[in-house]
Structure formats: C-alpha cells, structure tokens
N, C-alpha and C. Protein backbone atom coordinates (compact mmCIF):
# COMPACT_ATOMS: atom_id res chain seq x y z
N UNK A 1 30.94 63.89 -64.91
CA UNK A 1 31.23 62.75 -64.06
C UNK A 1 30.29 62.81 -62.85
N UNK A 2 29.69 61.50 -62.18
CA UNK A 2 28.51 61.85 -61.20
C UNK A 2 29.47 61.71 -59.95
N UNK A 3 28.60 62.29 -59.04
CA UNK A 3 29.25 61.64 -57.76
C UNK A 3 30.03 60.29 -57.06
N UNK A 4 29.12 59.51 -57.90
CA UNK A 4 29.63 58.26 -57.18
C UNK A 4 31.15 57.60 -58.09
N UNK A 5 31.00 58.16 -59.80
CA UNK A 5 32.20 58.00 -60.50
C UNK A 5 33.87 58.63 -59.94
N UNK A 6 33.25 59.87 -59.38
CA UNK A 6 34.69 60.67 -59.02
C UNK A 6 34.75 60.25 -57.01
N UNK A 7 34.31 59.67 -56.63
CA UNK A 7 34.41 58.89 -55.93
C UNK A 7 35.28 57.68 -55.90
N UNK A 8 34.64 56.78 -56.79
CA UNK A 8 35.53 55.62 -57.14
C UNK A 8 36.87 55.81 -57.82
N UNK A 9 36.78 57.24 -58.45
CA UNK A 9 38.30 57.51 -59.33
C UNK A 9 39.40 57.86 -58.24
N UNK A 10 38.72 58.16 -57.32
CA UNK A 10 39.71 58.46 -55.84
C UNK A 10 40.11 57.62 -55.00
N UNK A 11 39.11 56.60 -54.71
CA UNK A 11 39.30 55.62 -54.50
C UNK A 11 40.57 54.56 -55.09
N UNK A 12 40.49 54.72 -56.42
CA UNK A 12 41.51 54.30 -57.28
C UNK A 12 43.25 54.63 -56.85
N UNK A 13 42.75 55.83 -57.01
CA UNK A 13 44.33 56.53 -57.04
C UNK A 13 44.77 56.30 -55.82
N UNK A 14 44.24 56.53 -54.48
CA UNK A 14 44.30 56.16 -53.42
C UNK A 14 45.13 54.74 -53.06
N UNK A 15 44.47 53.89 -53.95
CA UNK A 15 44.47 52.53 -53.55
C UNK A 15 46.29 52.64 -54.35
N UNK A 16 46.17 52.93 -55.70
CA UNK A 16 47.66 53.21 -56.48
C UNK A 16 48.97 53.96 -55.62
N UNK A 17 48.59 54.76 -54.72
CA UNK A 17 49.28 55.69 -54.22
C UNK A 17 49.36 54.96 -52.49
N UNK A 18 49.28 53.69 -52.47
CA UNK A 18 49.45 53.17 -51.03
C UNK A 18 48.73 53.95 -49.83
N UNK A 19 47.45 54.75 -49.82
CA UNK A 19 47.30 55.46 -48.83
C UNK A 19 46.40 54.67 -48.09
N UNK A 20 46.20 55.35 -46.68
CA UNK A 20 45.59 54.54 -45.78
C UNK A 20 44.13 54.19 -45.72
N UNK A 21 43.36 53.34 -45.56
CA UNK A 21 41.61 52.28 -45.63
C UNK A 21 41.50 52.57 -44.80
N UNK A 22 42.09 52.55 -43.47
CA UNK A 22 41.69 52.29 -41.93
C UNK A 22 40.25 53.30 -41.80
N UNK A 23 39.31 53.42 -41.51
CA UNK A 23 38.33 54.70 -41.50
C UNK A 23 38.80 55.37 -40.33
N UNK A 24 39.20 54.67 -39.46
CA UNK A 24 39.51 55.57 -37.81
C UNK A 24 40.84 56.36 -38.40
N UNK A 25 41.90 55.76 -39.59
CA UNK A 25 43.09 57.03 -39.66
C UNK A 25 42.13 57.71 -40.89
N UNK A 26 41.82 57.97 -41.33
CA UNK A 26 41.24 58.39 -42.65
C UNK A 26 40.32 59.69 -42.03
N UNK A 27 39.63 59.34 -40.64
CA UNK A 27 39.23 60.06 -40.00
C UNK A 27 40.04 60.96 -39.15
N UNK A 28 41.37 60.77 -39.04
CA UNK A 28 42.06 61.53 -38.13
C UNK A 28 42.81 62.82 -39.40
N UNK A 29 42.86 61.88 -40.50
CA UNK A 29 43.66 62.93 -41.35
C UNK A 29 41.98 63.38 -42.21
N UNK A 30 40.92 63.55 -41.98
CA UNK A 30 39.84 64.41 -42.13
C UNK A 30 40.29 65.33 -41.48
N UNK A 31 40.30 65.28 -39.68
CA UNK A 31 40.17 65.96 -38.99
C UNK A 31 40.95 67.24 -39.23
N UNK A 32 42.47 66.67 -39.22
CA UNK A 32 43.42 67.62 -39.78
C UNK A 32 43.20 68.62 -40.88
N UNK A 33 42.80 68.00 -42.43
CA UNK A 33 42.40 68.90 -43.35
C UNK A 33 41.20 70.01 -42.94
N UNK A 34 40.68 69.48 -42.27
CA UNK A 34 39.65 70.39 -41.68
C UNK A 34 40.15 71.43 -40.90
N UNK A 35 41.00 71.62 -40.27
CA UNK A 35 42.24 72.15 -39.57
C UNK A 35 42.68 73.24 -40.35
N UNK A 36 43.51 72.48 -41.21
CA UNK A 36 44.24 73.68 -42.34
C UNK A 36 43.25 74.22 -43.45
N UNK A 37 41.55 74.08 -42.94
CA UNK A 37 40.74 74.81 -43.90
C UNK A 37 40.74 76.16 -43.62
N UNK A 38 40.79 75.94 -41.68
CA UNK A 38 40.58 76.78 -40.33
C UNK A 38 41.27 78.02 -40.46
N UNK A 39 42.64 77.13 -40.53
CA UNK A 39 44.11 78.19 -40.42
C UNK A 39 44.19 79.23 -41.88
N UNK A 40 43.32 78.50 -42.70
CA UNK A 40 43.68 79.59 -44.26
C UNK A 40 42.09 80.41 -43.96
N UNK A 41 41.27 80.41 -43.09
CA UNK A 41 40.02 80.88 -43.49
C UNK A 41 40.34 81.86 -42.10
N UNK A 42 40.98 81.83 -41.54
CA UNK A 42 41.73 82.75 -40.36
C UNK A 42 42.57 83.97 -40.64
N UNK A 43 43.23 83.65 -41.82
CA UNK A 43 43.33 84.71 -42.49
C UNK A 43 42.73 85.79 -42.96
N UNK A 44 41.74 85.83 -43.42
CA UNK A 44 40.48 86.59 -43.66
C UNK A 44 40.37 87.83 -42.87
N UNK A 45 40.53 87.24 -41.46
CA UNK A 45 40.82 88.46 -40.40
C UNK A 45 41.14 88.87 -39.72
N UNK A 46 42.06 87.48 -39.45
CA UNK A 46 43.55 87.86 -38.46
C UNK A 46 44.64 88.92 -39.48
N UNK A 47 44.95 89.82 -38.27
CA UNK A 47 46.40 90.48 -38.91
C UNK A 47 47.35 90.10 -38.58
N UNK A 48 47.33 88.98 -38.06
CA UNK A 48 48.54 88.09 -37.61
C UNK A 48 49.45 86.85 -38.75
N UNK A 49 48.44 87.19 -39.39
CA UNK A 49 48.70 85.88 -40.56
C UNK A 49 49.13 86.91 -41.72
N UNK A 50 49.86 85.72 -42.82
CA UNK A 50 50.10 86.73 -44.11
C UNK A 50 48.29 86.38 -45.07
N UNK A 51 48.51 87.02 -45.65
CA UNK A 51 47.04 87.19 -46.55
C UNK A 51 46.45 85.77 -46.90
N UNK A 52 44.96 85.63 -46.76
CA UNK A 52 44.50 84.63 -47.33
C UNK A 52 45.00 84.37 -48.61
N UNK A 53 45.06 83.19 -49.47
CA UNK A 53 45.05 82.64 -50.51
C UNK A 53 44.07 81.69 -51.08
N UNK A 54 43.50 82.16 -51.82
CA UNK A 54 41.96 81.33 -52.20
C UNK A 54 42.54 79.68 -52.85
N UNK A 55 43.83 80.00 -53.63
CA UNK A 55 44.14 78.70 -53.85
C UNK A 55 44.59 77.89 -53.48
N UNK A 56 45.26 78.51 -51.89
CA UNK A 56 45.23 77.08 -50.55
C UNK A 56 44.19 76.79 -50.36
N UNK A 57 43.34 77.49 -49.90
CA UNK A 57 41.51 76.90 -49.43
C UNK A 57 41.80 75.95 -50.59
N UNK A 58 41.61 76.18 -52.06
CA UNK A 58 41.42 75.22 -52.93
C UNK A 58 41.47 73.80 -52.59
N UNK A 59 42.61 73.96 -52.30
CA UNK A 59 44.04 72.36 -51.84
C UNK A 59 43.28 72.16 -50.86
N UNK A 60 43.04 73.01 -50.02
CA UNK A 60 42.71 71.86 -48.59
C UNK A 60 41.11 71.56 -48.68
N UNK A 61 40.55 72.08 -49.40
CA UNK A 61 38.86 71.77 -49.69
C UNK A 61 38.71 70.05 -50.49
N UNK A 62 39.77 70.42 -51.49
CA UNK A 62 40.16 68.99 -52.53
C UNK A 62 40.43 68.13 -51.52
N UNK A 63 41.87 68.24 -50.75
CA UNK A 63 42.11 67.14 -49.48
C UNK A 63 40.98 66.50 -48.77
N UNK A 64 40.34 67.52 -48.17
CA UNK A 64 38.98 67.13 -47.18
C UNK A 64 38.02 66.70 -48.08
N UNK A 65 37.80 66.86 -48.93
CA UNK A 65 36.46 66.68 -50.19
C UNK A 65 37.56 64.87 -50.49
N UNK A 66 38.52 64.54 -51.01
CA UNK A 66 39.12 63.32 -51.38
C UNK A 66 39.06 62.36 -49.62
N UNK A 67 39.19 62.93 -48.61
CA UNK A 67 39.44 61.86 -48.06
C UNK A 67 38.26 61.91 -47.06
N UNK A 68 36.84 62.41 -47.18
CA UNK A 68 35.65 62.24 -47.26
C UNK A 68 34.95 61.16 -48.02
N UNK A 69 35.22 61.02 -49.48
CA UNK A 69 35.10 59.96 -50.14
C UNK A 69 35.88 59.01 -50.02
N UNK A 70 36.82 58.70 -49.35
CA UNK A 70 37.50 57.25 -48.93
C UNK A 70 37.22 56.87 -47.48
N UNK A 71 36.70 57.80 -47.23
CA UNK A 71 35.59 57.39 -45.76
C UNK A 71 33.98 57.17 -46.52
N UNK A 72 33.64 57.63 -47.46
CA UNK A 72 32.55 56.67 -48.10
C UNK A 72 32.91 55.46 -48.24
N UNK A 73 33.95 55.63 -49.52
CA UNK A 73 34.33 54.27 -50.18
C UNK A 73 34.55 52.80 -49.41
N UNK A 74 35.50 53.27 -48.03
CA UNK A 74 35.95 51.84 -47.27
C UNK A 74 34.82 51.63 -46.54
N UNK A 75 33.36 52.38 -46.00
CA UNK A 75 32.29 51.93 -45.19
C UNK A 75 31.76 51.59 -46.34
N UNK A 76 31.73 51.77 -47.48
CA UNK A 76 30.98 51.15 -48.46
C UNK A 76 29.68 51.99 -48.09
N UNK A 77 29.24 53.50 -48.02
CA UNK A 77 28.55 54.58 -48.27
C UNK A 77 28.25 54.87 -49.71
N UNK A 78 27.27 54.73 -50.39
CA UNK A 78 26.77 55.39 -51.70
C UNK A 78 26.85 57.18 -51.38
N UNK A 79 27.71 57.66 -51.58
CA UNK A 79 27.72 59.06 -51.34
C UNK A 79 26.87 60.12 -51.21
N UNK A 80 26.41 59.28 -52.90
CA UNK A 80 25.36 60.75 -53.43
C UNK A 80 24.26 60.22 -53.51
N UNK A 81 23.59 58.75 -53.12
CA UNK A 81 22.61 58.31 -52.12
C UNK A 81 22.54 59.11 -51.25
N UNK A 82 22.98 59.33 -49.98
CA UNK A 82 23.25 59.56 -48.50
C UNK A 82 23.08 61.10 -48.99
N UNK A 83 23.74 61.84 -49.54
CA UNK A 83 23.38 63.15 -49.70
C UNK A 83 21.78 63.62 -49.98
N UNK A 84 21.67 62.76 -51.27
CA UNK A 84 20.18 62.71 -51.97
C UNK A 84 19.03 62.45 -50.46
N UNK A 85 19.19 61.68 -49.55
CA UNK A 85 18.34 61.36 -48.78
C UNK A 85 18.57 61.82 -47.48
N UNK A 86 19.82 62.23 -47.15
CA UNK A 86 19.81 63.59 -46.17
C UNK A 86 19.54 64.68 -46.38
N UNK A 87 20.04 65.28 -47.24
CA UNK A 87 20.36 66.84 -47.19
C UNK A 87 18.75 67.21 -48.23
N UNK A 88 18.74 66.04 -49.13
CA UNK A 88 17.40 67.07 -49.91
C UNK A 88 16.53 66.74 -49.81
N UNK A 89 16.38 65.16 -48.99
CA UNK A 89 14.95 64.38 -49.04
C UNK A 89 14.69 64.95 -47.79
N UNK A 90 15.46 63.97 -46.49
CA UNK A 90 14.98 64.13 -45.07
C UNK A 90 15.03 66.13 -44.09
N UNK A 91 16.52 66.55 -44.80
CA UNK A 91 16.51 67.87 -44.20
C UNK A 91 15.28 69.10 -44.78
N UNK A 92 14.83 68.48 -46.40
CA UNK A 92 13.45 68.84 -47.26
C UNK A 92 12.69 69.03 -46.37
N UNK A 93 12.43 68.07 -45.61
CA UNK A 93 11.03 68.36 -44.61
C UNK A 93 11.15 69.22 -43.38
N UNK A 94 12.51 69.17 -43.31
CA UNK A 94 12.28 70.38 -41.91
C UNK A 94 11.69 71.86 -42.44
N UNK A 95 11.52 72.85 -41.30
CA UNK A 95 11.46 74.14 -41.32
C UNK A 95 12.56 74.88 -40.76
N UNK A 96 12.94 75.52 -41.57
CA UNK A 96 14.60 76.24 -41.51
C UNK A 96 14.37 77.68 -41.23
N UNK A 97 14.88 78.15 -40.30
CA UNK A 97 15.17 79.37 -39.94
C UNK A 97 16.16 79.96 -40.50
N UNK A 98 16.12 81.33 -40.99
CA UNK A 98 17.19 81.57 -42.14
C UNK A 98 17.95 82.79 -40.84
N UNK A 99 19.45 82.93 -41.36
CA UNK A 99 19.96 83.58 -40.62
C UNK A 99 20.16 85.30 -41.59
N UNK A 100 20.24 85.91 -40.47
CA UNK A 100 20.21 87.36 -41.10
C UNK A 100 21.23 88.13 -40.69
C-alpha cells in the first residue's frame, strides 16, 4: 500500500468513526500523542516509572503517525509528495553534520 493509499484509508475510518477535521483540534490532539510518545520513551531511564513497553510506543507512534495524516488529508497535503521533496529532494542538497 503507498503512502498516499494508507492515508486516504485513515482518512476513511476517521470520517466513519465521527472524529474531528478541524486542523487547529487535530493539531492539539498531535500535540498530545506526541506527549504520551515522551512519557513511554521516559521510561527508558527514569526509575521512577514502571518499565518501558515497546508496544505502547507502538500505539502512540500509530496515533501520532494517523492523526498526522488527517492533518495532511483536511489541508489537502499530498503526503508522500511533501516528504519526496523535503526530506529527499530539498534536505538532499544540504551538508549534514553527523552526530557522534
């Protein structure tokens, strides 16, 4: 399935499942999943927390990864356009300092 198919399949379900278009809430509940990526990747090396679980990250990667693409979908963003011409065309030409 390409990018832009499992995109629109989310889009779908989305639309089936009454959830919210608005991009400004769509963006607030980004923000959040991004949040609870924080709190499970805090685990790692807080001893304050109970043990990471790779298959929460899972869930909240899926969350943030699904409502990323319905912030494509409602600006009407070609996804994997915008990737193709950021990340491999335009960021292609920089010179990257690698970290060590």
């Amino acid at each position: 399935m390409s990018l832009n198919d499992l995109v629109k399949k989310i889009a779908k379900k989305r639309s089936e499942r009454g959830f919210v278009t608005d991009p400004l809430k769509i963006h607030m509940l980004l923000t959040e999943e991004v949040g609870e990526i924080a709190a499970e990747l805090k685990k790692l090396w807080s001893k304050n927390y109970d043990g990471f679980d790779k298959n929460k990250l899972a869930e909240e990667l899926s969350d943030t990864f699904c409502l990323l693409a319905a912030m494509a979908n409602e600006c009407e963003i070609d996804l994997e356009k915008a990737v193709q011409d950021k990340f491999f065309e335009k960021d292609g030409k920089r010179a990257w300092k690698t970290e060590r």
